[in-house]
N, C-alpha and C. Protein backbone atom coordinates (compact mmCIF):
# COMPACT_ATOMS: atom_id res chain seq x y z
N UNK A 1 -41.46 -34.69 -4.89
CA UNK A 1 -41.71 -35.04 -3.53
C UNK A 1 -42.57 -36.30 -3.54
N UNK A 2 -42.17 -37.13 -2.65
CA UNK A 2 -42.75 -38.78 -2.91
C UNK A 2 -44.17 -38.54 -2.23
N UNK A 3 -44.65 -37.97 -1.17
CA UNK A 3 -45.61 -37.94 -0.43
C UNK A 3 -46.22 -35.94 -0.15
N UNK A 4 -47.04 -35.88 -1.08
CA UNK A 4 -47.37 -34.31 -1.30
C UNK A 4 -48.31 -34.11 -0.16
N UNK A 5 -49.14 -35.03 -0.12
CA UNK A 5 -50.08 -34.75 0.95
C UNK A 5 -49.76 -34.51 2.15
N UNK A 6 -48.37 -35.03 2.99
CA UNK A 6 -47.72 -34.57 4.19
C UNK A 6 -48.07 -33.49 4.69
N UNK A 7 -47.72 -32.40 3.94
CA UNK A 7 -47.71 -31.07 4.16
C UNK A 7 -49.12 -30.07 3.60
N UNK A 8 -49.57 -29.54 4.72
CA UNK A 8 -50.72 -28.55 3.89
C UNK A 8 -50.31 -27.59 3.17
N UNK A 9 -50.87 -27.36 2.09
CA UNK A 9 -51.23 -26.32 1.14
C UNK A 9 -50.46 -24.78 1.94
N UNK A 10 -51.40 -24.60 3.58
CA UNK A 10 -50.96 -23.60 3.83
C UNK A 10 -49.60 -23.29 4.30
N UNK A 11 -49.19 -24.62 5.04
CA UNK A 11 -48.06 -24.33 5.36
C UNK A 11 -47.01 -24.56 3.91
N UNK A 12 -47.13 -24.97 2.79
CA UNK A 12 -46.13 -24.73 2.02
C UNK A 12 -46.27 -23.00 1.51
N UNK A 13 -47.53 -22.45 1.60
CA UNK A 13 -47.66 -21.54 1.07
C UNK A 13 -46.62 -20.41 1.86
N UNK A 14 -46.39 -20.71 3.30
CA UNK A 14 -45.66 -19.60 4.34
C UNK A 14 -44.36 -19.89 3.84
N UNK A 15 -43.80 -21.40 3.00
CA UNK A 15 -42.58 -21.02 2.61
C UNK A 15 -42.08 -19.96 1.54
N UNK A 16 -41.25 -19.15 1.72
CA UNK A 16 -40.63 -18.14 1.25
C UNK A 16 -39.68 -18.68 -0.50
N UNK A 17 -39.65 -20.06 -0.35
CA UNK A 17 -39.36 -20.60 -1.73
C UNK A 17 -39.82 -21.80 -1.91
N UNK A 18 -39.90 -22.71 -2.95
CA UNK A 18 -40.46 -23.75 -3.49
C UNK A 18 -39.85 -24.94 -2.58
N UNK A 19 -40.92 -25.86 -2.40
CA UNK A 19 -40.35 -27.00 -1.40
C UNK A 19 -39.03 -27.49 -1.77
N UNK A 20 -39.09 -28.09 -3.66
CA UNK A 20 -37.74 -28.19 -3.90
C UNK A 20 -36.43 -27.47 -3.78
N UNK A 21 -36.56 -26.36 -3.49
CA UNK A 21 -35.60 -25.70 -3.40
C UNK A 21 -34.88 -25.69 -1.94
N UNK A 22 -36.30 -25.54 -1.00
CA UNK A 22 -35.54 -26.07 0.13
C UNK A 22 -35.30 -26.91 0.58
N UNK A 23 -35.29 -27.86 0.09
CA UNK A 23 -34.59 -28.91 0.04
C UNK A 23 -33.48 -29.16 -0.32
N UNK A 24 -33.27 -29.09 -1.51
CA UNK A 24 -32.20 -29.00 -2.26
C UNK A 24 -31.04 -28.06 -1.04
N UNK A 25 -31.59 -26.70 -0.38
CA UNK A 25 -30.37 -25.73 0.41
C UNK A 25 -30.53 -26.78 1.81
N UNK A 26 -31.50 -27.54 2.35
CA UNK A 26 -31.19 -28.27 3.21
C UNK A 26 -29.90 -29.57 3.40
N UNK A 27 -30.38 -30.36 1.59
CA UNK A 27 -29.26 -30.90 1.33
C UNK A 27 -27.85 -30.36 1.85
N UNK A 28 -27.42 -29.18 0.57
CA UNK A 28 -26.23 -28.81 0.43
C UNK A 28 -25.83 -28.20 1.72
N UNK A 29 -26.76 -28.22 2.70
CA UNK A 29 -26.25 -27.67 4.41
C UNK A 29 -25.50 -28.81 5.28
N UNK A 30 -26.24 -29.88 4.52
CA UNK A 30 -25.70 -31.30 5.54
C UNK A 30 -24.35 -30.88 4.57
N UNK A 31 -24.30 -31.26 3.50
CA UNK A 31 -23.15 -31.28 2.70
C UNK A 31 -21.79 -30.62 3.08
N UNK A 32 -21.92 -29.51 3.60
CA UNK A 32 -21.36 -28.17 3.71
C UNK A 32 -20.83 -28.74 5.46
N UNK A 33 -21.88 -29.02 6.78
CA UNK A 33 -21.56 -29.47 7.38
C UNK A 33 -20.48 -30.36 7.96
N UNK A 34 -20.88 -31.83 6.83
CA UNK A 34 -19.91 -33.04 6.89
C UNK A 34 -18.72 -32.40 6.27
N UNK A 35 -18.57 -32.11 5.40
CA UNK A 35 -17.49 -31.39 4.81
C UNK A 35 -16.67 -30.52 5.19
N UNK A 36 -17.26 -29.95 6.51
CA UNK A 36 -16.44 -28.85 6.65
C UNK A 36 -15.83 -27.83 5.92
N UNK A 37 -17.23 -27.34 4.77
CA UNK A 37 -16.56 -26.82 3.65
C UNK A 37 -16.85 -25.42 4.31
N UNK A 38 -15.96 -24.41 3.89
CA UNK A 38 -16.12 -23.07 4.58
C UNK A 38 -16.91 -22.16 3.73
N UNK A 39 -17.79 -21.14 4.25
CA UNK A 39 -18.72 -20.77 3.39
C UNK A 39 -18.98 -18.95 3.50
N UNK A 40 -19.45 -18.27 2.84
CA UNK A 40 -20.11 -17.38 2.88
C UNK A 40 -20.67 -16.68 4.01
N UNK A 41 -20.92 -15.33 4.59
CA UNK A 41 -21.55 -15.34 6.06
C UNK A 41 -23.17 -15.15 5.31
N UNK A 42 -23.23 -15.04 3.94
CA UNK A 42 -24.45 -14.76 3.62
C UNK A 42 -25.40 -15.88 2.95
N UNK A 43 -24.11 -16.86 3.17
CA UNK A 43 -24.33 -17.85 2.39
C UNK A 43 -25.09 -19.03 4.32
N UNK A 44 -24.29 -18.50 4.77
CA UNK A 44 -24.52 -19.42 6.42
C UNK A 44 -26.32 -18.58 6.63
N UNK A 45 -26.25 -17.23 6.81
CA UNK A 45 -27.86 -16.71 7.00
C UNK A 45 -29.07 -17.69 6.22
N UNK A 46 -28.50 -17.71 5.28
CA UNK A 46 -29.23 -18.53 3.85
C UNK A 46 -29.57 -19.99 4.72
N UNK A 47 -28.72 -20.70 4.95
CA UNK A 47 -28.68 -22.20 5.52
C UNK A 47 -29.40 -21.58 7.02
N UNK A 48 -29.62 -20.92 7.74
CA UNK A 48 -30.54 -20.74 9.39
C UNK A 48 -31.56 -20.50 8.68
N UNK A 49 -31.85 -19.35 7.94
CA UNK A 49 -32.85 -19.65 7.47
C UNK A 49 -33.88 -20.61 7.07
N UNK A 50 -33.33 -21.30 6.09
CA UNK A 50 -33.98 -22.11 5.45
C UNK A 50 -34.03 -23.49 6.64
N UNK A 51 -33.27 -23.66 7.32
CA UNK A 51 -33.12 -24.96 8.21
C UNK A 51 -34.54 -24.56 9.47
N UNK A 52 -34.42 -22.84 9.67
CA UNK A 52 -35.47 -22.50 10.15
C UNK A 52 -37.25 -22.71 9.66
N UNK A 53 -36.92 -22.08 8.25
CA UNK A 53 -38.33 -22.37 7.63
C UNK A 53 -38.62 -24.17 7.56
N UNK A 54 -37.50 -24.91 7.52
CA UNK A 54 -37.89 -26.54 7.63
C UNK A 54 -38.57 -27.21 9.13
N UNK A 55 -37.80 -26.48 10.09
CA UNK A 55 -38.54 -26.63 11.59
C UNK A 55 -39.82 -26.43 11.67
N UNK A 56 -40.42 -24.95 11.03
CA UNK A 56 -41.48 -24.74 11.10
C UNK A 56 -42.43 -25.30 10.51
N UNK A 57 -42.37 -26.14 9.12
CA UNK A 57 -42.80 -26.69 8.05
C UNK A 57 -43.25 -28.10 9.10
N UNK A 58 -41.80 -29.06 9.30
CA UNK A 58 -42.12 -29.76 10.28
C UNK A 58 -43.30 -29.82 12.01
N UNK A 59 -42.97 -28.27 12.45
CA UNK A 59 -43.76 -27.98 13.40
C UNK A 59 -42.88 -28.87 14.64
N UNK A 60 -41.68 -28.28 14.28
CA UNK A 60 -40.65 -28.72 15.30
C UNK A 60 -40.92 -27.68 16.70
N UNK A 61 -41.59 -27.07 17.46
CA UNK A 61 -40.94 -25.90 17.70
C UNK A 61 -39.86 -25.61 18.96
N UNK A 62 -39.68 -26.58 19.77
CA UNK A 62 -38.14 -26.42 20.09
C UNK A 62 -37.31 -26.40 19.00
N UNK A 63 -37.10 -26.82 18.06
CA UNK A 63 -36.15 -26.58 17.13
C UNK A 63 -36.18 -25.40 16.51
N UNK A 64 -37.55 -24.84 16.22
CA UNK A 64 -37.29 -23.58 15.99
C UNK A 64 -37.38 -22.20 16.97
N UNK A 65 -37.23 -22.31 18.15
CA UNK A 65 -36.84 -21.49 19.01
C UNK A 65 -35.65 -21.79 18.79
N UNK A 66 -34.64 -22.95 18.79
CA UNK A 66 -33.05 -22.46 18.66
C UNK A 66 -32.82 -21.92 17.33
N UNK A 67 -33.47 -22.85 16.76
CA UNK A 67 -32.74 -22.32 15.12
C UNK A 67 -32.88 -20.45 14.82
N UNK A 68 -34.05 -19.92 15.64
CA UNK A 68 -34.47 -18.48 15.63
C UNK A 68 -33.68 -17.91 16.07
N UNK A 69 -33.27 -18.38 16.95
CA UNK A 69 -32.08 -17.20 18.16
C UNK A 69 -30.66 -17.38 17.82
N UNK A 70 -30.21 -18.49 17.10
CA UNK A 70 -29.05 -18.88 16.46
C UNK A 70 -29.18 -18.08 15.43
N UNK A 71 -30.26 -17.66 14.37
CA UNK A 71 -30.00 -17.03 13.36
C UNK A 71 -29.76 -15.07 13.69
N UNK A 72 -30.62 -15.17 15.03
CA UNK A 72 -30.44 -13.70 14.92
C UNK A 72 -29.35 -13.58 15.52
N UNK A 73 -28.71 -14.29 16.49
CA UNK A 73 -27.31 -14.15 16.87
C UNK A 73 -26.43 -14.07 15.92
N UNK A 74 -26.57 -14.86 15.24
CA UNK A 74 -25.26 -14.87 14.41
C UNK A 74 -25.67 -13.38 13.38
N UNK A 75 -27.02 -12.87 13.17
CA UNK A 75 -26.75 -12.09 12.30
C UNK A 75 -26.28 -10.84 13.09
N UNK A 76 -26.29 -10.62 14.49
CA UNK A 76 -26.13 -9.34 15.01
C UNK A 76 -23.92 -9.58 15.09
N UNK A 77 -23.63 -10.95 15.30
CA UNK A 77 -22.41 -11.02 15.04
C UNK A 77 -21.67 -10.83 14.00
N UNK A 78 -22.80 -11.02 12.37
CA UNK A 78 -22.13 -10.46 11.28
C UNK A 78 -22.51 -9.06 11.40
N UNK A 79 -23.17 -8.45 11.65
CA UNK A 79 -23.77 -7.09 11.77
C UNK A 79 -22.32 -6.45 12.47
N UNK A 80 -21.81 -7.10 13.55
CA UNK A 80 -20.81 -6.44 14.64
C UNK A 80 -19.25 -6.71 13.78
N UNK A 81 -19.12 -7.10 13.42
CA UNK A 81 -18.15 -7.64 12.50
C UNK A 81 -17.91 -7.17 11.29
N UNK A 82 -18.79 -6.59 10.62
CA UNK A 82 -18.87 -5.55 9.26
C UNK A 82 -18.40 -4.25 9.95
N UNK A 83 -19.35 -3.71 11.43
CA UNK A 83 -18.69 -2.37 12.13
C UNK A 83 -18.09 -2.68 11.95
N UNK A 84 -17.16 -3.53 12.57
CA UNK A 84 -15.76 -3.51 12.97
C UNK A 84 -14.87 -3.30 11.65
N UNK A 85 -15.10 -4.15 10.61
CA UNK A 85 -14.28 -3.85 9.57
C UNK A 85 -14.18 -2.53 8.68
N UNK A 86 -15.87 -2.20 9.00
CA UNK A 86 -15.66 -0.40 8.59
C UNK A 86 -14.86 0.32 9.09
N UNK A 87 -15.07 0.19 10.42
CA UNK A 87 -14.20 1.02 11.04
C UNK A 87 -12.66 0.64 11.04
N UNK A 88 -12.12 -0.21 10.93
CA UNK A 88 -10.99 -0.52 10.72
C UNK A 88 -10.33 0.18 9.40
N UNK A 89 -11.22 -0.82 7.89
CA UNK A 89 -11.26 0.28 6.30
C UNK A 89 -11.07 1.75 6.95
N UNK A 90 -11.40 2.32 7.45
CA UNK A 90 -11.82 3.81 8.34
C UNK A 90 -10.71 4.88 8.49
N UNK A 91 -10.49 3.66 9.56
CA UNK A 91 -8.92 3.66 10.18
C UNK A 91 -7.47 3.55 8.97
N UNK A 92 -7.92 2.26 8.56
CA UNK A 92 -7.00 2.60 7.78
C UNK A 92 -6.52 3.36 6.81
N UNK A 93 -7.86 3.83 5.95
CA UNK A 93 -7.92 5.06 5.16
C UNK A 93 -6.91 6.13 5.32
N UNK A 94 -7.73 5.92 6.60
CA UNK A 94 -6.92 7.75 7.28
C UNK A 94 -5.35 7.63 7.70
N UNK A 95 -5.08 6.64 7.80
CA UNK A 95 -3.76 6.47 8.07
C UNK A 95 -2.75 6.49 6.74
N UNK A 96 -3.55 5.63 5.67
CA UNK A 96 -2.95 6.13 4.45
C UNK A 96 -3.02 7.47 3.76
N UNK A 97 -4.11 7.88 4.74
CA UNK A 97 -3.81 9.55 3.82
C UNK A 97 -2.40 10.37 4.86
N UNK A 98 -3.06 9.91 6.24
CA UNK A 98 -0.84 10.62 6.22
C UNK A 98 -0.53 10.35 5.83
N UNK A 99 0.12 8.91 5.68
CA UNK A 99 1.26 8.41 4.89
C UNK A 99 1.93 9.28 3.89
N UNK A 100 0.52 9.56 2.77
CA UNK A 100 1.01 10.12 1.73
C UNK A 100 0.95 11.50 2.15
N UNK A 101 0.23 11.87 2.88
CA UNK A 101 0.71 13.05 3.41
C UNK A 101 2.20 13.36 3.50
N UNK A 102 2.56 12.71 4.46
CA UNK A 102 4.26 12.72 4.99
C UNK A 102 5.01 12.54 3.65
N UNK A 103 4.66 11.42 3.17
CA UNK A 103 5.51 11.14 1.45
C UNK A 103 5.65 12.10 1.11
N UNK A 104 4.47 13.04 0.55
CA UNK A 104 4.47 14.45 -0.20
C UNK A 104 5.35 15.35 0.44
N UNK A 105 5.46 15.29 1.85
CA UNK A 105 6.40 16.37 2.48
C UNK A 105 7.64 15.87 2.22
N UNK A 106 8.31 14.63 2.05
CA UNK A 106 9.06 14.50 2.54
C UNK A 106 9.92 14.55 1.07
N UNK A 107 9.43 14.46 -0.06
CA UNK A 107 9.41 14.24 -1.48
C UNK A 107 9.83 15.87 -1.66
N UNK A 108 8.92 16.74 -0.83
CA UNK A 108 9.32 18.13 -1.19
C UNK A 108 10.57 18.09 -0.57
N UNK A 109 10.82 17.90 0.68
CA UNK A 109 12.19 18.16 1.27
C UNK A 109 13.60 18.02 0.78
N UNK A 110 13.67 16.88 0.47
CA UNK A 110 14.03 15.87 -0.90
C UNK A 110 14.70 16.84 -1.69
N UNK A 111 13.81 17.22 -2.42
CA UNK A 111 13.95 18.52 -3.44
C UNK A 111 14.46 19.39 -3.27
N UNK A 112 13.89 19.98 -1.99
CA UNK A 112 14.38 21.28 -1.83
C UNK A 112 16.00 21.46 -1.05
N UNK A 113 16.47 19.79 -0.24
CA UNK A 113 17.53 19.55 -0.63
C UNK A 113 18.69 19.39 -1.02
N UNK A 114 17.92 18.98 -2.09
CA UNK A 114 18.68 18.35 -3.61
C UNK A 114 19.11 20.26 -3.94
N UNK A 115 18.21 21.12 -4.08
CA UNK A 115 18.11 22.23 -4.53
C UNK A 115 19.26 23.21 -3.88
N UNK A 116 19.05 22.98 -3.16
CA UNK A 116 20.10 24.00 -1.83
C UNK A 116 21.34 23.39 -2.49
N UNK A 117 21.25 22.09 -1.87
CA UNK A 117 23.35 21.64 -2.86
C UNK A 117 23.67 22.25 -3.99
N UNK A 118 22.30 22.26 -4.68
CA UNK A 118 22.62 22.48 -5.89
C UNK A 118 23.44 23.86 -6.13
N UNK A 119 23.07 24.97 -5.15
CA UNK A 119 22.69 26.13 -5.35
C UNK A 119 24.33 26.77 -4.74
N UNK A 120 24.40 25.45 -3.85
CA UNK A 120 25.53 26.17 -3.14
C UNK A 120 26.99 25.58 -3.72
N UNK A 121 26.67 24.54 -4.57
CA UNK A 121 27.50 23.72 -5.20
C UNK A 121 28.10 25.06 -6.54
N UNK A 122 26.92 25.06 -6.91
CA UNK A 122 27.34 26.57 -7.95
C UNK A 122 28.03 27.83 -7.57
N UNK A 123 27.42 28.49 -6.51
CA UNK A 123 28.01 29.56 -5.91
C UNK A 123 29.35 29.05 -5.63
N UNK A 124 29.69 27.94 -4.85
CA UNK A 124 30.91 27.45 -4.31
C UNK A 124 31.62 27.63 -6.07
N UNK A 125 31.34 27.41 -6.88
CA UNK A 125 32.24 26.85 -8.13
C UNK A 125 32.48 28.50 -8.84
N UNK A 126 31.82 29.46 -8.25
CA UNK A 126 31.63 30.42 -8.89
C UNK A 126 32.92 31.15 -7.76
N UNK A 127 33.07 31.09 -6.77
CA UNK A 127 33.85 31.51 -5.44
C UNK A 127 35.02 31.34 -6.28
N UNK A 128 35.23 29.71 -6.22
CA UNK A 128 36.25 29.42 -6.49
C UNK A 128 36.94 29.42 -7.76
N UNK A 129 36.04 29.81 -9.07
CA UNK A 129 36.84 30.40 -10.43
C UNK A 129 37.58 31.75 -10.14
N UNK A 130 36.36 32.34 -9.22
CA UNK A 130 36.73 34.03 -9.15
C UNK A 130 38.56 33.84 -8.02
N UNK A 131 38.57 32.86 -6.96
CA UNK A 131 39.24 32.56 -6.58
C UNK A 131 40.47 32.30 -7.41
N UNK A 132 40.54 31.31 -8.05
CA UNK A 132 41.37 31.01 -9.31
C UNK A 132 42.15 31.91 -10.12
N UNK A 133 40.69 32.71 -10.59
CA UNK A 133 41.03 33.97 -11.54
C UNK A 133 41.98 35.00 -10.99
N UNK A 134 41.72 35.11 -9.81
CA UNK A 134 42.44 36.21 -9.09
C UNK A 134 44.14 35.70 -8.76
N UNK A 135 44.26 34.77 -8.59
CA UNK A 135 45.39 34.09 -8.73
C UNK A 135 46.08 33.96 -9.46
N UNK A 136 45.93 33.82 -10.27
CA UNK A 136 46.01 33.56 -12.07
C UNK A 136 46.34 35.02 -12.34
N UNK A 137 45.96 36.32 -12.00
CA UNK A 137 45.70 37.82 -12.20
C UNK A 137 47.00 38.33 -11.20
N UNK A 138 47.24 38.07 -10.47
CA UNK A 138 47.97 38.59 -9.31
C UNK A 138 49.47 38.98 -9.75
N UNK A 139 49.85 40.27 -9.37
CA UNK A 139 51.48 40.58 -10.24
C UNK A 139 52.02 39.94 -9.77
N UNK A 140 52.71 39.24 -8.98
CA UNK A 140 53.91 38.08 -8.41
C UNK A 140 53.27 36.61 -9.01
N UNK A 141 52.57 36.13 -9.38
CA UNK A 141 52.56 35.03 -10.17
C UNK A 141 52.97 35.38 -11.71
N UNK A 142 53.90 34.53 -12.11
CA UNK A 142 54.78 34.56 -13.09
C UNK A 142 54.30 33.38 -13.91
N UNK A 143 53.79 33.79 -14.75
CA UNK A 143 53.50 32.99 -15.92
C UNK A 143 54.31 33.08 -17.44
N UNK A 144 54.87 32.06 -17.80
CA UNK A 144 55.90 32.59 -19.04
C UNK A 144 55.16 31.74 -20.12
N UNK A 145 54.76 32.25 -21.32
CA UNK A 145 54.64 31.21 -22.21
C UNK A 145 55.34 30.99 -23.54
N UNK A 146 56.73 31.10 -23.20
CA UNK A 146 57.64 31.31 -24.20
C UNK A 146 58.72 29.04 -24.20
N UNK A 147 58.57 29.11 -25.33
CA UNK A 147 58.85 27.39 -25.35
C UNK A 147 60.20 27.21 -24.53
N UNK A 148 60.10 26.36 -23.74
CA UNK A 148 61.49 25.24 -23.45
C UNK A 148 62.37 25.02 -23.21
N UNK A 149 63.21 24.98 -23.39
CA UNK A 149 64.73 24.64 -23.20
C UNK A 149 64.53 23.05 -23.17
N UNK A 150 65.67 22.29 -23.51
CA UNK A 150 65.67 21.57 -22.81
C UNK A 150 66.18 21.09 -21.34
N UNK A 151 66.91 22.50 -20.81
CA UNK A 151 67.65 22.17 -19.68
C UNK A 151 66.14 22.44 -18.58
N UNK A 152 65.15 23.60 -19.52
CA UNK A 152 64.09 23.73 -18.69
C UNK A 152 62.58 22.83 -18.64
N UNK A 153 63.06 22.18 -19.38
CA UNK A 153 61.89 21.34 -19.65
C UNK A 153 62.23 19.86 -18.21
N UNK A 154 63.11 19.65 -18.15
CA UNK A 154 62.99 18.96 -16.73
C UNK A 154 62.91 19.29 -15.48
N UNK A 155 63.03 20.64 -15.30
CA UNK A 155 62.39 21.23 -13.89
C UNK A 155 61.01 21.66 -14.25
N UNK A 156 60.45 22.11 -15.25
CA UNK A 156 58.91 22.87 -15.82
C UNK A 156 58.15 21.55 -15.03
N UNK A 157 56.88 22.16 -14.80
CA UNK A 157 55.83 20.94 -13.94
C UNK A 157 55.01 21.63 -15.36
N UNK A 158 54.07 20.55 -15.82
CA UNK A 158 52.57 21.02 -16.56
C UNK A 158 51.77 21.18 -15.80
N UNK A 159 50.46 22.02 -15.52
CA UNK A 159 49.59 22.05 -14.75
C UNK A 159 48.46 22.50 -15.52
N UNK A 160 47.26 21.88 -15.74
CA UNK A 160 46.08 22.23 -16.04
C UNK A 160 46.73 23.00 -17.72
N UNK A 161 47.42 22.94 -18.29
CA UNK A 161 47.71 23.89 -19.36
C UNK A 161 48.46 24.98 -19.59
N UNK A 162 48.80 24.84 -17.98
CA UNK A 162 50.05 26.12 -17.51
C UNK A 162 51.07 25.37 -17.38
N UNK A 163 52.30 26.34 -17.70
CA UNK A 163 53.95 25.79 -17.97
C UNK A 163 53.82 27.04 -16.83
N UNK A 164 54.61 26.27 -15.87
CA UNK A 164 55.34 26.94 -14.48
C UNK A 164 56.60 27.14 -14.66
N UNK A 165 57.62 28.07 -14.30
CA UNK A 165 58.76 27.64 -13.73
C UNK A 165 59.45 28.52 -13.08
N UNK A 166 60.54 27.72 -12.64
CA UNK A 166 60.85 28.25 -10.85
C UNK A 166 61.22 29.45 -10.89
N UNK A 167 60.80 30.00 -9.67
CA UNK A 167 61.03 31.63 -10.01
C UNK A 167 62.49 32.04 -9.74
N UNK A 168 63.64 31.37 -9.39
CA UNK A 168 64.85 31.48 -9.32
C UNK A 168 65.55 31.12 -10.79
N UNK A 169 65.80 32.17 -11.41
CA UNK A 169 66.23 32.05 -12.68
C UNK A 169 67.24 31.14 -13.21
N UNK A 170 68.16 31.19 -11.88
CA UNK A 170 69.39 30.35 -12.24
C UNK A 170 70.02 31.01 -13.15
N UNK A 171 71.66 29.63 -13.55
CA UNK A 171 72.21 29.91 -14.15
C UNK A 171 71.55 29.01 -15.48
């Protein structure tokens, strides 16, 4: 600092950090300013602050009546703004736990389903062997498994492994 004597003893003593330092965050505030560089909300408290403790240092005190009420404003606006995002996180939480709520139900359903086809897909296949079988069993179905002819081999149909043929004997 080019000129130490400026400032009393006591009033550097009420600063909360070393003159250089606030300086240095006064700097990087203009900086941040001109720049339009976007920043931190804890990082902005930091800059009222300190722009505050420089008013006072100075013994600005219109400047530090705004700079005071600007800082607590804005902190009751980050204050209102964290609610809000809790409660939102909150909100949304709970909405993802239906979600997976419903998922889980719907994952069972799914299944159970899948399960039922399954169940009836079998029984159906079980109907229809016994169906089959009984067909296959029945005295008027004529099953011959004696070979060929060739006069009978062009009317015979193959079917599944069964040799059919017509139940009119012919000549």
């Amino acid at each position: 600092m080019a000129q130490p004597d400026k400032f009393s003893p006591a009033d550097l003593d009420e600063l909360d950090k070393p003159m250089k330092d606030l300086l240095n965050t006064i700097a990087n505030l203009r900086h941040t300013a001109v720049h339009r560089i976007r920043i931190s909300v804890n990082r902005l408290e930091l800059f009222l602050r300190d722009a505050e403790s420089l008013s006072r240092l100075l013994r600005d005190s219109d400047c530090i009546t705004k700079l005071s009420r600007l800082r607590r404003e804005t902190h009751l606006a980050i204050e209102d703004i964290k609610r809000n995002k809790d409660l939102l996180e909150s909100q949304l939480a709970m909405k993802l736990k239906e979600i997976t709520a419903q998922r889980a139900e719907l994952d069972r359903l799914e299944q159970s389903v899948i399960a039922d086809m399954m169940r009836e897909d079998h029984a159906y296949g079980l109907f229809a062997g016994s169906a089959l079988n009984q067909a296959i069993e029945a005295p008027d179905t004529m099953l011959h498994s004696a070979a060929a002819t060739e006069q009978d081999h062009d009317s015979d149909v193959d079917v599944v492994g069964f040799r059919t043929l017509d139940t009119d004997p012919g000549p």
